[in-house]
N, C-alpha and C. Protein backbone atom coordinates (compact mmCIF):
# COMPACT_ATOMS: atom_id res chain seq x y z
N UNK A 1 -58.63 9.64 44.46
CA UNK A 1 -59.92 9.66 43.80
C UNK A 1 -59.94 10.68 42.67
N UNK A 2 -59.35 11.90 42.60
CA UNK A 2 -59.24 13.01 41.90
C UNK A 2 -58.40 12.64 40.59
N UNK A 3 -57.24 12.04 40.96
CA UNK A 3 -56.27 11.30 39.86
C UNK A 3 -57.45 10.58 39.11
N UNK A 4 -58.57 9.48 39.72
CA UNK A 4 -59.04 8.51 38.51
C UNK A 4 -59.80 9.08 38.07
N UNK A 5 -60.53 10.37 38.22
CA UNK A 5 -61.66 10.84 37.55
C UNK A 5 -60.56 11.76 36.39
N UNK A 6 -59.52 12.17 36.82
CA UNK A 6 -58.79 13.22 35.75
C UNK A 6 -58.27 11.80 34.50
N UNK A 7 -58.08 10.68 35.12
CA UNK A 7 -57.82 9.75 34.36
C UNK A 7 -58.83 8.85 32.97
N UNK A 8 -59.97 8.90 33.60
CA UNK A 8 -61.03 8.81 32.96
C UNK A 8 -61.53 9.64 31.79
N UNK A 9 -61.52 10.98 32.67
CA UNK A 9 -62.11 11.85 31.75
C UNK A 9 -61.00 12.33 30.51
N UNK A 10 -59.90 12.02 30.80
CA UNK A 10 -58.78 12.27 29.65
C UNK A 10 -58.70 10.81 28.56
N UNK A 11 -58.89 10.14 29.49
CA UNK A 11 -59.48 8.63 28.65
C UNK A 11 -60.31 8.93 27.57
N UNK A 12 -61.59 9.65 28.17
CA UNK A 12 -62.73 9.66 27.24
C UNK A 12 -62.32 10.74 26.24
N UNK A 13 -61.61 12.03 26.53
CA UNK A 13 -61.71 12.64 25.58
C UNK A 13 -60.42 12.41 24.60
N UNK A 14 -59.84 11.46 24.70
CA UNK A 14 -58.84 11.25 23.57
C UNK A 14 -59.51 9.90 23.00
N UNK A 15 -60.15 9.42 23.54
CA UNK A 15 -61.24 8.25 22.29
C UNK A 15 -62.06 8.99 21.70
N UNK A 16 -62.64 10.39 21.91
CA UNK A 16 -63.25 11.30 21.31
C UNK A 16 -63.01 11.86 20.12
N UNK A 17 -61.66 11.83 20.36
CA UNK A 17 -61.01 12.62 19.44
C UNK A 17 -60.16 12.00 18.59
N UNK A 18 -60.11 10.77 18.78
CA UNK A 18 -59.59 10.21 17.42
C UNK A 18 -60.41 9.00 17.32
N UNK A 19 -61.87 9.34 17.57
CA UNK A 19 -62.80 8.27 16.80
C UNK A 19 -63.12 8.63 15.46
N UNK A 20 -63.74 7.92 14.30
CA UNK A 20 -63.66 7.65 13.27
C UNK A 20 -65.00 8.88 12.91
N UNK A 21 -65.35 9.74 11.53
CA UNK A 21 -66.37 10.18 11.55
C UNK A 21 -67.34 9.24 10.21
N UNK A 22 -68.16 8.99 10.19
CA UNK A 22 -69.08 7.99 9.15
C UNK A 22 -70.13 9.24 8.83
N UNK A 23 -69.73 8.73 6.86
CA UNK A 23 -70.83 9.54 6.14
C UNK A 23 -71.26 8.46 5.44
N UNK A 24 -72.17 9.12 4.66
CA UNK A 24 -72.99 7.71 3.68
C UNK A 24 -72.81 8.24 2.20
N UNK A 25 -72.31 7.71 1.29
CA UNK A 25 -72.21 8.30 -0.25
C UNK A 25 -72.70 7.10 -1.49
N UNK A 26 -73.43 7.40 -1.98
CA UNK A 26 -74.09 6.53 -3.39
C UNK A 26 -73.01 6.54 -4.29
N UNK A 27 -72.67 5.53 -4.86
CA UNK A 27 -71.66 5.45 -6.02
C UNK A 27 -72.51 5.19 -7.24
N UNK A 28 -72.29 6.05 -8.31
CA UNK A 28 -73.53 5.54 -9.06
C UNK A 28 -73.31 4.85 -10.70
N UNK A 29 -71.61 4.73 -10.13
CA UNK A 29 -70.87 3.64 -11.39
C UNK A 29 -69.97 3.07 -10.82
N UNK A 30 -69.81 2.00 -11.81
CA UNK A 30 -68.22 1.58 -11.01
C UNK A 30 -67.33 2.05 -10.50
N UNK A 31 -66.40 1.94 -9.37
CA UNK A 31 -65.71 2.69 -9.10
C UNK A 31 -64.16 1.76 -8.56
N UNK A 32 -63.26 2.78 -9.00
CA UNK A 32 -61.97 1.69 -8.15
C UNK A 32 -61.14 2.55 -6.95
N UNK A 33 -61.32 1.95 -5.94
CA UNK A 33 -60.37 3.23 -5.09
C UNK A 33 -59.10 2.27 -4.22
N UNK A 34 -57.96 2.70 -4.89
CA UNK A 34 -56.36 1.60 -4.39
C UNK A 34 -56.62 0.26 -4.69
N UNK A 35 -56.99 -0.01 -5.89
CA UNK A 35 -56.99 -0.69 -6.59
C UNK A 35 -58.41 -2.10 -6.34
N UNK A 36 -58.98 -1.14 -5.50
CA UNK A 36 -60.46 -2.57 -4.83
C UNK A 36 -61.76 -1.43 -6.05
N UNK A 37 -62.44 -2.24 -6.59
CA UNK A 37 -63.45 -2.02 -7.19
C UNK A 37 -64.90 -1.93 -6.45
N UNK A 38 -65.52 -1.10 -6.85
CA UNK A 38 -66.92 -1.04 -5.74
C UNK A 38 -67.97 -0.55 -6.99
N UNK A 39 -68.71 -1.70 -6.81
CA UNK A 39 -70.14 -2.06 -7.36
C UNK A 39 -70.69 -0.44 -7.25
N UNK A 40 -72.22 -0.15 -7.96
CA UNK A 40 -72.85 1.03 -8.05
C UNK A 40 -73.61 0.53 -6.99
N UNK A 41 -74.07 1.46 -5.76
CA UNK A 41 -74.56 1.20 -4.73
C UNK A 41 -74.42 2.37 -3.22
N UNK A 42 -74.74 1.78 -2.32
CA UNK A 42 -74.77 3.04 -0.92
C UNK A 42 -73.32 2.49 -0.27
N UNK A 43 -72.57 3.44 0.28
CA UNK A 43 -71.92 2.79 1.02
C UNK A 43 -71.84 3.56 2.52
N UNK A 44 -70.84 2.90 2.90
CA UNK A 44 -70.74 3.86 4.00
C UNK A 44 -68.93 4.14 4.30
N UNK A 45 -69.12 5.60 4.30
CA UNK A 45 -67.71 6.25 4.05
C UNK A 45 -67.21 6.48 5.53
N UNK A 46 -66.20 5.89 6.17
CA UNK A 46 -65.58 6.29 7.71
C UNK A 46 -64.00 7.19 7.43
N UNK A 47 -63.87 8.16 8.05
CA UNK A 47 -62.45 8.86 8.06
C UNK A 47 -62.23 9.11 9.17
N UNK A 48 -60.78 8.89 9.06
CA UNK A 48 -60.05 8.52 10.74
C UNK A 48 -58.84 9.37 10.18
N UNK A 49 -58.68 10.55 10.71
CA UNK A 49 -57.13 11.38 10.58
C UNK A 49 -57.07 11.30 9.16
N UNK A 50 -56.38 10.39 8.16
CA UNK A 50 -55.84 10.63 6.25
C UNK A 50 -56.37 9.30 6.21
N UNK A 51 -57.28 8.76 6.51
CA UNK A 51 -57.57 7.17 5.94
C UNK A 51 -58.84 7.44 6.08
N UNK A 52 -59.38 6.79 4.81
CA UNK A 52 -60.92 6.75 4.20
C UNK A 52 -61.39 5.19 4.44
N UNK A 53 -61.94 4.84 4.28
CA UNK A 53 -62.53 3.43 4.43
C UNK A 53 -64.28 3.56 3.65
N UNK A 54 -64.22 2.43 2.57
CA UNK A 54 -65.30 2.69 1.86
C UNK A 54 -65.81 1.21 2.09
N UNK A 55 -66.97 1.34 2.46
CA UNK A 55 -67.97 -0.46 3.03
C UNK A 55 -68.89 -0.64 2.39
N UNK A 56 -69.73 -1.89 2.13
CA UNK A 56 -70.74 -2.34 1.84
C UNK A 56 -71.06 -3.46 2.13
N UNK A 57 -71.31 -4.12 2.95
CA UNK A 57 -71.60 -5.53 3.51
C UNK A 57 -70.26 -5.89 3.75
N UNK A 58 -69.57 -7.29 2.82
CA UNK A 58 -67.98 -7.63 2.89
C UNK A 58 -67.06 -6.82 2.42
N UNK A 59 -67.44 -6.20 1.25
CA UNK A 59 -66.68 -5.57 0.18
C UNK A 59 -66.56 -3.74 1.15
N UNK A 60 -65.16 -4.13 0.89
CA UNK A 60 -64.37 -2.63 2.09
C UNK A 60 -63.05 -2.10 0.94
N UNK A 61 -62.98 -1.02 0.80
CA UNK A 61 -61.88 -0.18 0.04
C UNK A 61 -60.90 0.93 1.09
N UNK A 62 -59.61 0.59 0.95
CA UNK A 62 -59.13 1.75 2.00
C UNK A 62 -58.61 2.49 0.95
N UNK A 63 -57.92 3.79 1.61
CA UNK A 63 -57.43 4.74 1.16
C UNK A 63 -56.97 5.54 1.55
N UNK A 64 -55.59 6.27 1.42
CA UNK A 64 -55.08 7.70 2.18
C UNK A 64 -55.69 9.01 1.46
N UNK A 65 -56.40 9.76 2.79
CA UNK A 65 -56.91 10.70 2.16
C UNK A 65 -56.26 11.98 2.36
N UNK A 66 -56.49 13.09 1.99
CA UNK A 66 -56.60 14.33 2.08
C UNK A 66 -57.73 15.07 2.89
N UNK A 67 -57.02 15.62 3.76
CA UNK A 67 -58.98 16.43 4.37
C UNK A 67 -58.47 17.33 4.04
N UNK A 68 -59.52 17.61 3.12
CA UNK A 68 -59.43 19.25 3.41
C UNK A 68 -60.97 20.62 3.59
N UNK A 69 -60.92 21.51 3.92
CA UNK A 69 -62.20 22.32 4.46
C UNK A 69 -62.05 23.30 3.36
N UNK A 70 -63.29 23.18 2.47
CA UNK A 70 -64.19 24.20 1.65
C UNK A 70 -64.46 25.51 2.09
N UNK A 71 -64.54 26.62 1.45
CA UNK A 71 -64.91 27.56 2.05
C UNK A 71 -66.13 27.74 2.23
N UNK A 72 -66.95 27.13 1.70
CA UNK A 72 -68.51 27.32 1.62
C UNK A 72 -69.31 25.58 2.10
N UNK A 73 -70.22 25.94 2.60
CA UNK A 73 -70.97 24.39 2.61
C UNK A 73 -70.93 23.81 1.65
N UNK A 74 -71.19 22.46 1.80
CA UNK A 74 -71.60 21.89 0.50
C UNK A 74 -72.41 21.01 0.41
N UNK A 75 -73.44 21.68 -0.94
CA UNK A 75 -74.68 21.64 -0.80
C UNK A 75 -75.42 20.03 -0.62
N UNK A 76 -74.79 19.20 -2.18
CA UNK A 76 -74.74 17.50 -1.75
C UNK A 76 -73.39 17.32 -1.94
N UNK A 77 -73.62 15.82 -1.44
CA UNK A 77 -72.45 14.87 -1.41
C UNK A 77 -72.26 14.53 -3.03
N UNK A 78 -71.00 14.76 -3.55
CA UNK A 78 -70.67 14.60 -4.81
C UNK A 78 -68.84 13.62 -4.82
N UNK A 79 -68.92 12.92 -5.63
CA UNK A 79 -68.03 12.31 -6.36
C UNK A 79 -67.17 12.62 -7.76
N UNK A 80 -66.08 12.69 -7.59
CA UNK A 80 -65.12 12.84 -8.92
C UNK A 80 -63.92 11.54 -9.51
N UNK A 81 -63.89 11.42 -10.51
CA UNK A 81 -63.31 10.35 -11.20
C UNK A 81 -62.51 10.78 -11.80
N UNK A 82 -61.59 10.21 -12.11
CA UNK A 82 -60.26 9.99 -12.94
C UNK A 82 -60.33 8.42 -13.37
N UNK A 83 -60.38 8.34 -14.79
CA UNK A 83 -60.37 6.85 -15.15
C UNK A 83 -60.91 6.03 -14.64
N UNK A 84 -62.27 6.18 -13.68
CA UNK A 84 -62.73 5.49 -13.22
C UNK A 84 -62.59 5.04 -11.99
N UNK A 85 -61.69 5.63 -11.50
CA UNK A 85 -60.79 6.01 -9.87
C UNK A 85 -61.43 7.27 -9.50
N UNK A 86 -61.72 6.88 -8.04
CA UNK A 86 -62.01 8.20 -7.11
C UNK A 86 -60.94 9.12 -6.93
N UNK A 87 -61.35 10.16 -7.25
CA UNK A 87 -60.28 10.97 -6.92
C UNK A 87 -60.92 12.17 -6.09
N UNK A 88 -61.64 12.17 -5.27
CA UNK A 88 -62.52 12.97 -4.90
C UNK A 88 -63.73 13.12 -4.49
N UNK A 89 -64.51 13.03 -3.29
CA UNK A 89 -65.30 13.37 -2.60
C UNK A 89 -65.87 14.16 -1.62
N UNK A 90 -67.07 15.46 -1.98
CA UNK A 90 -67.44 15.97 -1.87
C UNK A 90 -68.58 16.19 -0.98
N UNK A 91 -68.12 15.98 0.72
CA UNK A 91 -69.56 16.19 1.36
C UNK A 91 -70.66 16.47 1.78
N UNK A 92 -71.51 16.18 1.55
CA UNK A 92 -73.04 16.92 1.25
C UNK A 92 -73.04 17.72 2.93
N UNK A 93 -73.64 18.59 2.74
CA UNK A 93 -73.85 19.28 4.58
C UNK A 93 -72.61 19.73 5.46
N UNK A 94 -71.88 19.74 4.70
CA UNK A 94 -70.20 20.16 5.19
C UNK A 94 -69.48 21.02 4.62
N UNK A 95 -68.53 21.12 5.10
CA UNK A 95 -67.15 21.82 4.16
C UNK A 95 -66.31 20.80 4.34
N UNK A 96 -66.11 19.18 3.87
CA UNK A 96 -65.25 18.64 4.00
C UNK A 96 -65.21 17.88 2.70
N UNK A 97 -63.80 18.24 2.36
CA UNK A 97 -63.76 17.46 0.89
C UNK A 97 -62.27 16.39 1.55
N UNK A 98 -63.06 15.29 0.36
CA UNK A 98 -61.91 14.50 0.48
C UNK A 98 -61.02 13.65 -0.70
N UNK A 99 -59.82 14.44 -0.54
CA UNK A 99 -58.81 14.29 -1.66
C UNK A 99 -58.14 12.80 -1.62
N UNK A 100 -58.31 11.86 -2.80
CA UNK A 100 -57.57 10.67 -2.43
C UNK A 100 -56.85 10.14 -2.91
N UNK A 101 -55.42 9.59 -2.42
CA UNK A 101 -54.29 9.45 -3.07
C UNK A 101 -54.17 8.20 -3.31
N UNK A 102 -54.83 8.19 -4.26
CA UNK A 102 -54.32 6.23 -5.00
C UNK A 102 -53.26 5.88 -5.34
């Protein structure tokens, strides 16, 4: 009985820990991230370990990211471009920026 509860509870905390975290970020121009284009609009941003995932209804963009931790909060969620490519996102209420390698 002791084995299935140690079994369980190690169950749960390794689905814990490599479940996905979801933020929400406005794109407020075109944008291209690994070569998928995303309309100006809300999306919803999921990161799992170095992979980004950018959604909006059908239309989904992946990406290998960078995490990396700010020294300071940050204040909003902000976006950076290169040619019109993400190269950078900036989470509002965090110290988590995310670097992305197209």
């Amino acid at each position: 009985m002791i084995k299935k509860v140690i079994f369980v509870l190690s169950t749960f905390a390794l689905a814990v820990a490599s479940a996905a975290t979801s933020y929400r970020v406005t794109l407020f121009e075109k944008s291209m991230v690994n070569g998928t284009e995303l309309k100006p609009g809300e999306y919803k941003l999921q990161v799992t370990d170095n992979k980004a995932v950018i959604q909006q209804g059908k239309t989904k963009a992946e990406s290998t990211v960078k995490v990396e931790t700010t020294e300071q909060k940050i204040s909003s969620t902000s976006v950076k471009y290169v040619n019109g490519a993400i190269q950078e996102i900036r989470i509002g209420g965090t110290k988590t920026k995310l670097v992305f390698e197209n």
